[in-house]
Protein backbone atom coordinates (compact mmCIF):
# COMPACT_ATOMS: atom_id res chain seq x y z
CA UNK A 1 39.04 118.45 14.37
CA UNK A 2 37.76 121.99 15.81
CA UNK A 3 39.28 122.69 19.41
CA UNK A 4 36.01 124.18 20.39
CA UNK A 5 34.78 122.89 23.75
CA UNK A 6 30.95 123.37 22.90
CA UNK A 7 29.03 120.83 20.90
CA UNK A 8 26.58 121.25 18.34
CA UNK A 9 25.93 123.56 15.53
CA UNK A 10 28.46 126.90 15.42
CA UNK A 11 27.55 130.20 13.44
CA UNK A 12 30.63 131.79 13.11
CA UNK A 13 29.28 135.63 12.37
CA UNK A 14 28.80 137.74 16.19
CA UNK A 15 25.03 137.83 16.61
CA UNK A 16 22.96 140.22 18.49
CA UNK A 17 19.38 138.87 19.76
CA UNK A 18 17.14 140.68 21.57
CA UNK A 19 14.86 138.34 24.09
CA UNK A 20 11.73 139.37 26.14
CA UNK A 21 11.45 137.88 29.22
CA UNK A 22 9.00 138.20 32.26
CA UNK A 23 8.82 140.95 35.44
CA UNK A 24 13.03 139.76 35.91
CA UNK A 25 13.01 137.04 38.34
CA UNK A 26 11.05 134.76 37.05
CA UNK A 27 10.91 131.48 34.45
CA UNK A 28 10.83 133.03 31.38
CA UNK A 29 14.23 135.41 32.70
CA UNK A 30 15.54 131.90 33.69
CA UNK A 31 14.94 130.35 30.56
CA UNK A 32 16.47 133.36 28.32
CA UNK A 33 19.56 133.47 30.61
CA UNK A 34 19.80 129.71 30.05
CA UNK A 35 19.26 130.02 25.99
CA UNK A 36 21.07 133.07 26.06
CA UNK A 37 24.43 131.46 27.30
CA UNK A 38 24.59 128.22 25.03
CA UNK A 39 23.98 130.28 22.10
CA UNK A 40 26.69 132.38 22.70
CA UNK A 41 28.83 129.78 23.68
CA UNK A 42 27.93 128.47 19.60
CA UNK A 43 27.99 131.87 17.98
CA UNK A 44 30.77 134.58 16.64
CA UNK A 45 32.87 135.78 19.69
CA UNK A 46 31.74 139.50 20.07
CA UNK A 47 27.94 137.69 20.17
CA UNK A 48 25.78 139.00 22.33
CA UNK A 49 21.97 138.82 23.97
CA UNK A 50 19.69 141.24 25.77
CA UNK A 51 16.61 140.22 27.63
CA UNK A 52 14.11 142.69 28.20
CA UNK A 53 11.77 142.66 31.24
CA UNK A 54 8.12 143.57 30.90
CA UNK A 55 5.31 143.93 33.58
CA UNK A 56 3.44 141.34 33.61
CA UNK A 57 5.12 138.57 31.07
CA UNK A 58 1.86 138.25 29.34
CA UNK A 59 0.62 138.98 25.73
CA UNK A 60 2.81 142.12 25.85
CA UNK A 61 5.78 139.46 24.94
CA UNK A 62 4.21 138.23 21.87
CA UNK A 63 3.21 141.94 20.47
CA UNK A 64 6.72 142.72 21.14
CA UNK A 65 8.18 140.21 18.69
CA UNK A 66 5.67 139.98 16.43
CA UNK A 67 5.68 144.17 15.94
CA UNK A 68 9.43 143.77 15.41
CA UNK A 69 10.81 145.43 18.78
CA UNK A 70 12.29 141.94 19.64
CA UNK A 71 13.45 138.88 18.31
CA UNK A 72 12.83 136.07 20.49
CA UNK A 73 9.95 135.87 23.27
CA UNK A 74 8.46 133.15 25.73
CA UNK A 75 4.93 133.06 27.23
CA UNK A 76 2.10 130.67 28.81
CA UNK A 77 -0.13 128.45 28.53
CA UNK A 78 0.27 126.85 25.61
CA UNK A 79 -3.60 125.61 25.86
CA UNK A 80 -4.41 129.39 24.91
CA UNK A 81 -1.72 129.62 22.22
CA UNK A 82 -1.82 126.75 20.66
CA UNK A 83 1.57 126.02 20.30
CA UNK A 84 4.98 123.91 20.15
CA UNK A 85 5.89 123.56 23.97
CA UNK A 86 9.10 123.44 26.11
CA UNK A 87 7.06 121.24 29.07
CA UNK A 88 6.50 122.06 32.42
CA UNK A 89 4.07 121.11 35.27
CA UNK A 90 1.81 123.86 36.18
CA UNK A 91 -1.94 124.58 36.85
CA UNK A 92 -4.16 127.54 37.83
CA UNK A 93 -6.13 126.39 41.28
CA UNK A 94 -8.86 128.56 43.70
CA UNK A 95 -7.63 128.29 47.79
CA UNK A 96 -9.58 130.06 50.52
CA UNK A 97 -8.28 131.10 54.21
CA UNK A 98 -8.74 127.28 56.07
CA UNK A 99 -10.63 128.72 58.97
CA UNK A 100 -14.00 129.32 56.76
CA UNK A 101 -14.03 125.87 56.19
CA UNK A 102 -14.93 126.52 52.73
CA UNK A 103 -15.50 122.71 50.83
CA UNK A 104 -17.08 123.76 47.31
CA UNK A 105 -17.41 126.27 45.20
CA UNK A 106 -21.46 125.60 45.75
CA UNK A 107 -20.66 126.03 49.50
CA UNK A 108 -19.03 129.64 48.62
CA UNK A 109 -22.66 130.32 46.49
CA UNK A 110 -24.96 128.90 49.27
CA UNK A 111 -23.47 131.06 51.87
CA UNK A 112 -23.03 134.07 49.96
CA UNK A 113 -19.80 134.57 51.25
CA UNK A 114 -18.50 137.76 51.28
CA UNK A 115 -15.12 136.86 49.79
CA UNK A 116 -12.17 138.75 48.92
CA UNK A 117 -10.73 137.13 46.30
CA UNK A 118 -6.71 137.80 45.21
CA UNK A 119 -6.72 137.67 41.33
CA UNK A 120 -4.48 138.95 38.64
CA UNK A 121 -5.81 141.97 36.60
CA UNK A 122 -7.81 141.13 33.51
CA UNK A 123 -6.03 143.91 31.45
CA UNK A 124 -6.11 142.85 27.91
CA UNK A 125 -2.74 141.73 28.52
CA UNK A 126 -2.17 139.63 31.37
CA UNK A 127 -3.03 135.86 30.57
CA UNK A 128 -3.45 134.62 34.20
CA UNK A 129 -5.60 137.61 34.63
CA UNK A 130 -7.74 136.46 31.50
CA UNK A 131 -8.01 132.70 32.66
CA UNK A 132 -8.26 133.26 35.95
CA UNK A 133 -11.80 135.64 35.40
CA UNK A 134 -13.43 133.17 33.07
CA UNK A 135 -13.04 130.60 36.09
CA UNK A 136 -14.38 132.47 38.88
CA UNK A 137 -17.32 133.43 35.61
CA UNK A 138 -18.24 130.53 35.20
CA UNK A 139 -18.34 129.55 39.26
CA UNK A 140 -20.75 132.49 39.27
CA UNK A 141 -18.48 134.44 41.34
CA UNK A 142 -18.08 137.12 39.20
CA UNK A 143 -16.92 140.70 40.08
CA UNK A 144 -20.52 141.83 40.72
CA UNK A 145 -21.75 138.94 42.43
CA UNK A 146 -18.66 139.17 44.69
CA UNK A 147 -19.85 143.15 45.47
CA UNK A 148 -23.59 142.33 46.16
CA UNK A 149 -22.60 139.92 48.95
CA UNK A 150 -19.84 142.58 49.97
CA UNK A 151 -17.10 141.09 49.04
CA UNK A 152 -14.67 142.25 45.91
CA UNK A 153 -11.67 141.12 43.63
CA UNK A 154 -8.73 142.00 45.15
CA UNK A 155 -6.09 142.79 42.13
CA UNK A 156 -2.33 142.67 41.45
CA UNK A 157 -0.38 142.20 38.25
CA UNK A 158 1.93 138.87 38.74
CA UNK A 159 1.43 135.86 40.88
CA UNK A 160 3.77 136.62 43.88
CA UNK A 161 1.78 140.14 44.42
CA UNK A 162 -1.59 138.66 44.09
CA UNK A 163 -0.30 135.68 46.90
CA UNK A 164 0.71 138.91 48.78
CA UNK A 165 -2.69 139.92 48.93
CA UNK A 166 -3.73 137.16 51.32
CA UNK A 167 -0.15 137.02 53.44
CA UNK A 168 -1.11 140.79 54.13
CA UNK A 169 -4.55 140.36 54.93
CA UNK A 170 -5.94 142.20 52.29
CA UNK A 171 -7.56 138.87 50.57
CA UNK A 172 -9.36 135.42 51.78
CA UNK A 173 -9.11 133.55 49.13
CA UNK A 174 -6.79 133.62 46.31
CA UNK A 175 -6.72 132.49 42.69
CA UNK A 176 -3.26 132.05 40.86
CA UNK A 177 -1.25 129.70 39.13
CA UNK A 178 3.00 129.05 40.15
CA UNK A 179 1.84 126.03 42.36
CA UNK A 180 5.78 124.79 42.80
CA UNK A 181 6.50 127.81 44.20
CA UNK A 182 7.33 127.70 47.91
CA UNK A 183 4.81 130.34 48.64
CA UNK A 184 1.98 128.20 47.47
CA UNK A 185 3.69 125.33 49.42
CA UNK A 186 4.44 127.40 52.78
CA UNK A 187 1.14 128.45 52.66
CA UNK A 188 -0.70 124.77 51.95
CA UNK A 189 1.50 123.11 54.71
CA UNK A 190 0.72 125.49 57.54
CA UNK A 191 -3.11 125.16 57.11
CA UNK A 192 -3.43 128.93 56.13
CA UNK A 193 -4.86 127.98 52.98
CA UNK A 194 -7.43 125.27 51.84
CA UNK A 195 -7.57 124.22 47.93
CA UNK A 196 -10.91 124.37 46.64
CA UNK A 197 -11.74 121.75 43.89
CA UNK A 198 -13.36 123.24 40.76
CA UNK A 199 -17.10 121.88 39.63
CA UNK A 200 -17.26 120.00 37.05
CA UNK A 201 -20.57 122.32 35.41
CA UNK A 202 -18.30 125.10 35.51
CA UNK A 203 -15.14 123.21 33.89
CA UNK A 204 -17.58 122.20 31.04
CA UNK A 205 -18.85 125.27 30.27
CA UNK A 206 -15.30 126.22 29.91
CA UNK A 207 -14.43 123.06 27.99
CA UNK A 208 -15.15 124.36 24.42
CA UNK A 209 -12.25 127.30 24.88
CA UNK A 210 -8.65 127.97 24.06
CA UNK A 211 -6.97 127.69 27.99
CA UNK A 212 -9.34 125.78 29.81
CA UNK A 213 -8.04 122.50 29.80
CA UNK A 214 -9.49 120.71 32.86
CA UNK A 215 -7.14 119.11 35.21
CA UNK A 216 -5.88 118.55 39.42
CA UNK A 217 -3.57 118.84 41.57
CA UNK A 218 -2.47 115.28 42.89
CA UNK A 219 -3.03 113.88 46.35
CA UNK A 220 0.65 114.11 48.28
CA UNK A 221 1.77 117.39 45.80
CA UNK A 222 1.87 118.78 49.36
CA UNK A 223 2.52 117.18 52.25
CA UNK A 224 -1.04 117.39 53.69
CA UNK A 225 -2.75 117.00 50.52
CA UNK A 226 -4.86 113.80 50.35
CA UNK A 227 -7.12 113.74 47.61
CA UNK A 228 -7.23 114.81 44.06
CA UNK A 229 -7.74 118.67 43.70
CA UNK A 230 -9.46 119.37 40.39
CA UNK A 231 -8.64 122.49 38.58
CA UNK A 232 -7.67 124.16 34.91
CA UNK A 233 -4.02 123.61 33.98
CA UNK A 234 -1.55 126.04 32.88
CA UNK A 235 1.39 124.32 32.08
CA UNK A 236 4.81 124.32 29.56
CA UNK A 237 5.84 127.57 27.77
CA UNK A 238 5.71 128.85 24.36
CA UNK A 239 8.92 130.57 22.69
CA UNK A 240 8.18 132.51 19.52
CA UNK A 241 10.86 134.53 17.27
CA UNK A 242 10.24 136.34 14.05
CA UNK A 243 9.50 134.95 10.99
CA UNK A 244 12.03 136.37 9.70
CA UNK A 245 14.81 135.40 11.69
CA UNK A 246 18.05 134.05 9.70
CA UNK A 247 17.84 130.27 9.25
CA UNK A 248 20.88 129.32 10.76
CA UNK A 249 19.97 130.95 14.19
CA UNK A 250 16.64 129.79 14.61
CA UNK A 251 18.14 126.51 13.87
CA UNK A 252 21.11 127.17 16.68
CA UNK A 253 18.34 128.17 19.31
CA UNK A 254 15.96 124.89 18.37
CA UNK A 255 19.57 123.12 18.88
CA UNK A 256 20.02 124.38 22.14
CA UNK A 257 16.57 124.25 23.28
CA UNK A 258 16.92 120.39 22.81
CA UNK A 259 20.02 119.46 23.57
CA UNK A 260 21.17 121.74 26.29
CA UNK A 261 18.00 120.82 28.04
CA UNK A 262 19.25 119.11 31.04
CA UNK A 263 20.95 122.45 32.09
CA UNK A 264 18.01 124.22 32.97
CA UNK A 265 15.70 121.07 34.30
CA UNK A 266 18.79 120.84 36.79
CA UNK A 267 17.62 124.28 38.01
């Protein structure tokens, strides 16, 4: 009987893997650390992991691995990549500033408000970015609409920066996705920001396309939340490794992917 403390599949060779993360202190970082540590606890003893940081944890992960540069990466949604999921609860919802009592999208169009709106950059690379300009598209708030009525898209590169953009006053309503995050929730609670429910013409004309998958926010997510909030979601995570990777460690990382689950839920 081994004496080794760690269950599950062992390779006994020292293994070096090199992991892409996100911008460093975010999920995909946690979820790397996390993978990185039970396989190492299973592999050769001079084993060892690197996890790279990028700038925006978007398609630039994928590239990476799939051009060879690294060997394991994670990204999100999985409604855009159609792909084998570890879950999680997320979606991508529209809030404006509470005191212009903003109730619909159509009350945003009727009023021609002059928004600033807080949105990720749509930079070939950046997913939320992507996703998050087909929605305000197809609510016919679109980047030029939003300048003829003198308002404008306010952009930053990941979700903390672009909810920066309306705690600094540079924005009025903001975009985004990262809804259990507590700036989302400080900023619910205290009545700074209002969640705006989605139509259901623009949601359809979205319906036919990778990412849009329609769904809400439920009543009591936030304290002061009463009612269903409808809006696209953007949850789990997609981890991808090269095709070429040796058998036994994919089959070690799917192990502890699985079974070493409850470690990271517990975070």
């Amino acid at each position: 009987m081994s004496n080794h403390p760690f269950t599950g599949p062992r390779i006994d060779r020292s293994v070096t893997i090199h992991c892409v993360g996100d911008w460093g202190q975010a999920n995909f970082h946690r979820i790397s650390s996390w993978l990185s540590q039970e396989f190492c606890d299973r592999a050769g003893p001079k084993s060892r992991t690197a996890i790279w940081s990028l700038r925006d944890g978007g398609l630039d992960s994928i590239l990476q691995v799939y051009n060879g540069e690294a060997d394991l990466g994670i990204s999100t949604p999985t409604t855009l990549l159609k792909a084998t999921v570890l879950p999680q609860r997320d979606r991508l919802m529209f809030a404006a500033a509470s005191g212009l009592n903003i109730s619909s999208f159509a009350d945003i169009r009727d009023r021609k408000l002059p928004l600033r709106i807080a949105v990720s950059e749509d930079d070939g690379s950046n997913l939320i970015g992507y996703i998050s300009a087909r929605v305000l598209e197809a609510h016919r708030l679109d980047e030029e609409t939003m300048h003829l009525w003198g308002g404008s898209w306010v952009k930053a590169c990941r979700p903390e920066q672009v909810i920066d953009l309306f705690q600094t006053g540079q924005a009025d309503a903001v975009i985004q996705e990262a809804i259990m995050t507590p700036w989302w929730r400080d900023l619910i609670e205290n009545r700074a920001l209002s969640p705006v429910e989605m139509d259901d013409a623009a949601l359809d004309k979205l319906s036919g396309r990778d990412g849009f998958q329609r769904s809400s926010v439920k009543a009591d997510f936030w304290s002061n939340l009463t009612h269903n909030i409808q809006c696209v979601d953007f949850s789990d995570f997609v981890v991808v490794v090269r095709d070429d990777m040796p058998h036994d460690i994919a089959h070690l990382l799917t192990w502890c992917l699985v079974e070493t689950r409850h470690v990271l839920e517990a975070q």
